[in-house]
N, C-alpha and C. Protein backbone atom coordinates (compact mmCIF):
# COMPACT_ATOMS: atom_id res chain seq x y z
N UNK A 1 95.34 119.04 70.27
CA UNK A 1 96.72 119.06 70.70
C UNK A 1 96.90 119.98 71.91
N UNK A 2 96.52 121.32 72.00
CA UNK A 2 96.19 122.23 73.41
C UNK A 2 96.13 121.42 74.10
N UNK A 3 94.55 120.88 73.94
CA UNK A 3 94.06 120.11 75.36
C UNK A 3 94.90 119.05 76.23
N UNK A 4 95.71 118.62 74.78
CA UNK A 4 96.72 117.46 75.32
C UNK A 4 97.67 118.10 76.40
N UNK A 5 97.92 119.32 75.83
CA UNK A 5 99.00 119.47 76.55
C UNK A 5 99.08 120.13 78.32
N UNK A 6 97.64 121.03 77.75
CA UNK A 6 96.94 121.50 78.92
C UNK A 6 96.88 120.46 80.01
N UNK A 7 96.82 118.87 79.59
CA UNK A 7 96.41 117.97 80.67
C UNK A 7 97.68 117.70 81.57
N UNK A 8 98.70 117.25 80.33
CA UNK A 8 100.49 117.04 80.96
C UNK A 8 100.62 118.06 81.97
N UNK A 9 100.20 119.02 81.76
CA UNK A 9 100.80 120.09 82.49
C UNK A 9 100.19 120.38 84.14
N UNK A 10 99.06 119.91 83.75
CA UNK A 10 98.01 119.69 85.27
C UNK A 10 98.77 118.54 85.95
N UNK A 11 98.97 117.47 85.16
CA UNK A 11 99.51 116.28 85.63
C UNK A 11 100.84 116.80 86.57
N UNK A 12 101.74 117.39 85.95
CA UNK A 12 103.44 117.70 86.24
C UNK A 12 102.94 118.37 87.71
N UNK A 13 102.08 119.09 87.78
CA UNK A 13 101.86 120.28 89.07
C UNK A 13 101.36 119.47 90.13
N UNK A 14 100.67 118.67 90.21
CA UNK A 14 100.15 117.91 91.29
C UNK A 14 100.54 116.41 91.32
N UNK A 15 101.67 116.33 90.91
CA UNK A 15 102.91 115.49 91.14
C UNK A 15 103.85 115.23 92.09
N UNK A 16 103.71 116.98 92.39
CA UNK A 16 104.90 117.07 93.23
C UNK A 16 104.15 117.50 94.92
N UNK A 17 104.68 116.97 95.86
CA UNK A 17 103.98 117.23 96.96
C UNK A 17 105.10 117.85 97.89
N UNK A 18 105.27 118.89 98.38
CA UNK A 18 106.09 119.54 98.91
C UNK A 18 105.47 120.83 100.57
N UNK A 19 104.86 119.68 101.42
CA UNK A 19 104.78 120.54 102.88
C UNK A 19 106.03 120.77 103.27
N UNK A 20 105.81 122.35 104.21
CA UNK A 20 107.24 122.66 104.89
C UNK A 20 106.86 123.28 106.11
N UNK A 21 106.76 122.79 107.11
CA UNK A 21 106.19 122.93 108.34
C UNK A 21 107.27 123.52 109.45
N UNK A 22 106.70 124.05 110.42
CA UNK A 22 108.09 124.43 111.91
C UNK A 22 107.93 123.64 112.93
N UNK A 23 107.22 123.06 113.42
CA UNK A 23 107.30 122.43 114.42
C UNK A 23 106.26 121.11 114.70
N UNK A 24 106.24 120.48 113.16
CA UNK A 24 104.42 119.68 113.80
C UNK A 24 105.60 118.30 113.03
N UNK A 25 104.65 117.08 113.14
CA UNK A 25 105.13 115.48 112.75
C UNK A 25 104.71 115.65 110.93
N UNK A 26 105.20 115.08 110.33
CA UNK A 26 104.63 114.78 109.08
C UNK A 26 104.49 113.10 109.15
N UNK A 27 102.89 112.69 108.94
CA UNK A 27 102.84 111.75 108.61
C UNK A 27 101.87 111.98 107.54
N UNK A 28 102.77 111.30 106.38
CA UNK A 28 102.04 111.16 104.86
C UNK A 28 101.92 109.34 104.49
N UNK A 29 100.85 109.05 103.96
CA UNK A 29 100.36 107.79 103.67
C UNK A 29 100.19 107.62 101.87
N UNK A 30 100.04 106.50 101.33
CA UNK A 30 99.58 106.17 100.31
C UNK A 30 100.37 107.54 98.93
N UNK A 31 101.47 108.06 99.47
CA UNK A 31 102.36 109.01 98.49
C UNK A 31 103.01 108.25 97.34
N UNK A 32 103.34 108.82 96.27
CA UNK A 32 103.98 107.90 94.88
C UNK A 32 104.49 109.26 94.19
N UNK A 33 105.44 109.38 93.18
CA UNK A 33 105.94 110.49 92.96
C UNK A 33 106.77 111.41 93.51
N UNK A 34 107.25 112.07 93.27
CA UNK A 34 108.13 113.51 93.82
C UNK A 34 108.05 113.54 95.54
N UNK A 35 108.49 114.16 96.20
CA UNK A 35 108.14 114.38 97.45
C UNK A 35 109.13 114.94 97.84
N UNK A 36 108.65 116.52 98.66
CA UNK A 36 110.30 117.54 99.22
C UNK A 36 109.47 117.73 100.31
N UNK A 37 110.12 117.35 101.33
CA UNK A 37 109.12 117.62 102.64
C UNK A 37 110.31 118.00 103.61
N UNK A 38 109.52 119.35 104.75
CA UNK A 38 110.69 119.64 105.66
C UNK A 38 110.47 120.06 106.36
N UNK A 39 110.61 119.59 108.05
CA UNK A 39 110.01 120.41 109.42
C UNK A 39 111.20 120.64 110.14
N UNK A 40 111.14 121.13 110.74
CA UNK A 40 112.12 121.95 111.70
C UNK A 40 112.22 121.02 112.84
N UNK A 41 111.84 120.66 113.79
CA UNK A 41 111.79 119.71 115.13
C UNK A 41 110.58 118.15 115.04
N UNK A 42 110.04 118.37 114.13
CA UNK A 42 109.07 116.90 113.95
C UNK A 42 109.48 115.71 113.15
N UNK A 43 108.94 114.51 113.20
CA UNK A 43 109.37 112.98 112.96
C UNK A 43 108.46 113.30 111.40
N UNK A 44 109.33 113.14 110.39
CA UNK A 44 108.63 112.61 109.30
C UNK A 44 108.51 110.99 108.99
N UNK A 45 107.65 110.88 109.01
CA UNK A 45 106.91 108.98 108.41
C UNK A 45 106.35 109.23 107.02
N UNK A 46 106.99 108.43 105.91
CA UNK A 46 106.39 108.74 104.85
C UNK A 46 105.31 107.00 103.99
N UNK A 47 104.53 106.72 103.72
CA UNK A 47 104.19 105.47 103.74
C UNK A 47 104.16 105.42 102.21
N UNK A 48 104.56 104.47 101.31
CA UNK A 48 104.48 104.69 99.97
C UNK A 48 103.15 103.64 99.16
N UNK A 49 102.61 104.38 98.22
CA UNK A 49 101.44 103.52 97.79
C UNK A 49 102.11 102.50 97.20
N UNK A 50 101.06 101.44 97.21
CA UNK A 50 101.25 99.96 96.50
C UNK A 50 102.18 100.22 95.15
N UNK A 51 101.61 101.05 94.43
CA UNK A 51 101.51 101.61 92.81
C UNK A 51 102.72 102.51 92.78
N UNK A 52 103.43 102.80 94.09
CA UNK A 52 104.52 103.69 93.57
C UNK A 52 105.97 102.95 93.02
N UNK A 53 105.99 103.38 91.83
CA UNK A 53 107.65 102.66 91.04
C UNK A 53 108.40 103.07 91.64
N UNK A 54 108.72 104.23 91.48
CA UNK A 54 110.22 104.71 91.42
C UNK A 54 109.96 106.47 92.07
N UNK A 55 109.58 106.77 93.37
CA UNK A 55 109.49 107.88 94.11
C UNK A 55 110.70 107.92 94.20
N UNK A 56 110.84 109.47 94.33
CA UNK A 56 112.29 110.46 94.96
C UNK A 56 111.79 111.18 95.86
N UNK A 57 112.17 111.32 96.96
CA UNK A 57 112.48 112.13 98.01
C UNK A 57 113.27 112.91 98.43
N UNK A 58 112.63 113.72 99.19
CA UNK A 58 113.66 114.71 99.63
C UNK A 58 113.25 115.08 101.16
N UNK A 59 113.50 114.40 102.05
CA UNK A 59 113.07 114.84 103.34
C UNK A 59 114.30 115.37 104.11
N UNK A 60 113.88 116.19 105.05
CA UNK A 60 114.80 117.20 105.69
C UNK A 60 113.96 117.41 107.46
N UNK A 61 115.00 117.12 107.96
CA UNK A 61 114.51 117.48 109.77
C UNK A 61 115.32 117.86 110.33
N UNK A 62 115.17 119.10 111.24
CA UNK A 62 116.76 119.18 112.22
C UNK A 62 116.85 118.21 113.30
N UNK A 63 115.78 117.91 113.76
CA UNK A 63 115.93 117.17 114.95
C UNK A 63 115.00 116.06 115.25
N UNK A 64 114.24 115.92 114.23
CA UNK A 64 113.25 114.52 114.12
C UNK A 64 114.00 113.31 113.52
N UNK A 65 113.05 112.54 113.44
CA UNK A 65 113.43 110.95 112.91
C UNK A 65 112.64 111.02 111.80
N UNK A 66 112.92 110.23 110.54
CA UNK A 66 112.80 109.99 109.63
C UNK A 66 112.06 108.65 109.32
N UNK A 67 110.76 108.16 108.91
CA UNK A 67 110.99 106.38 108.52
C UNK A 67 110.39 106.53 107.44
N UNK A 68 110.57 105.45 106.55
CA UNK A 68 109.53 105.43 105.01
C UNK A 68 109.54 104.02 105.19
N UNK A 69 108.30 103.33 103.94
CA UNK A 69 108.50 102.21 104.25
C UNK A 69 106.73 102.06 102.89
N UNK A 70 106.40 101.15 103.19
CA UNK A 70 105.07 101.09 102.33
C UNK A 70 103.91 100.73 103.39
């Protein structure tokens, strides 16, 4: 039962993918799950895997462009 739970818990932590950058592009590919991403002046592109259901996002730019898409 530990071990079980020990695993959920590995699982929950590397779920969530959260870069926060100042000035560079975010391009992320093949993402599924959670996602809080946030640059200051760069274009986030986010590409979603085949396999992703039901991702939430959270992207944030002051002055970039935004696209998602699969």
């Amino acid at each position: 039962m530990m071990a079980s739970r020990l695993c959920e818990q590995r699982k929950e932590r590397y779920r969530l993918l959260k870069p926060d950058v100042f000035s560079s592009d975010m391009h992320l590919r093949n993402v599924s799950g959670e996602q809080s991403i946030k640059t200051l002046s760069g274009d986030i592109d986010v590409r979603l895997a085949w396999t992703a259901t039901s991702p939430e996002f959270d992207l944030e730019t002051f002055s970039g462009d935004v696209k998602t898409g699969r």
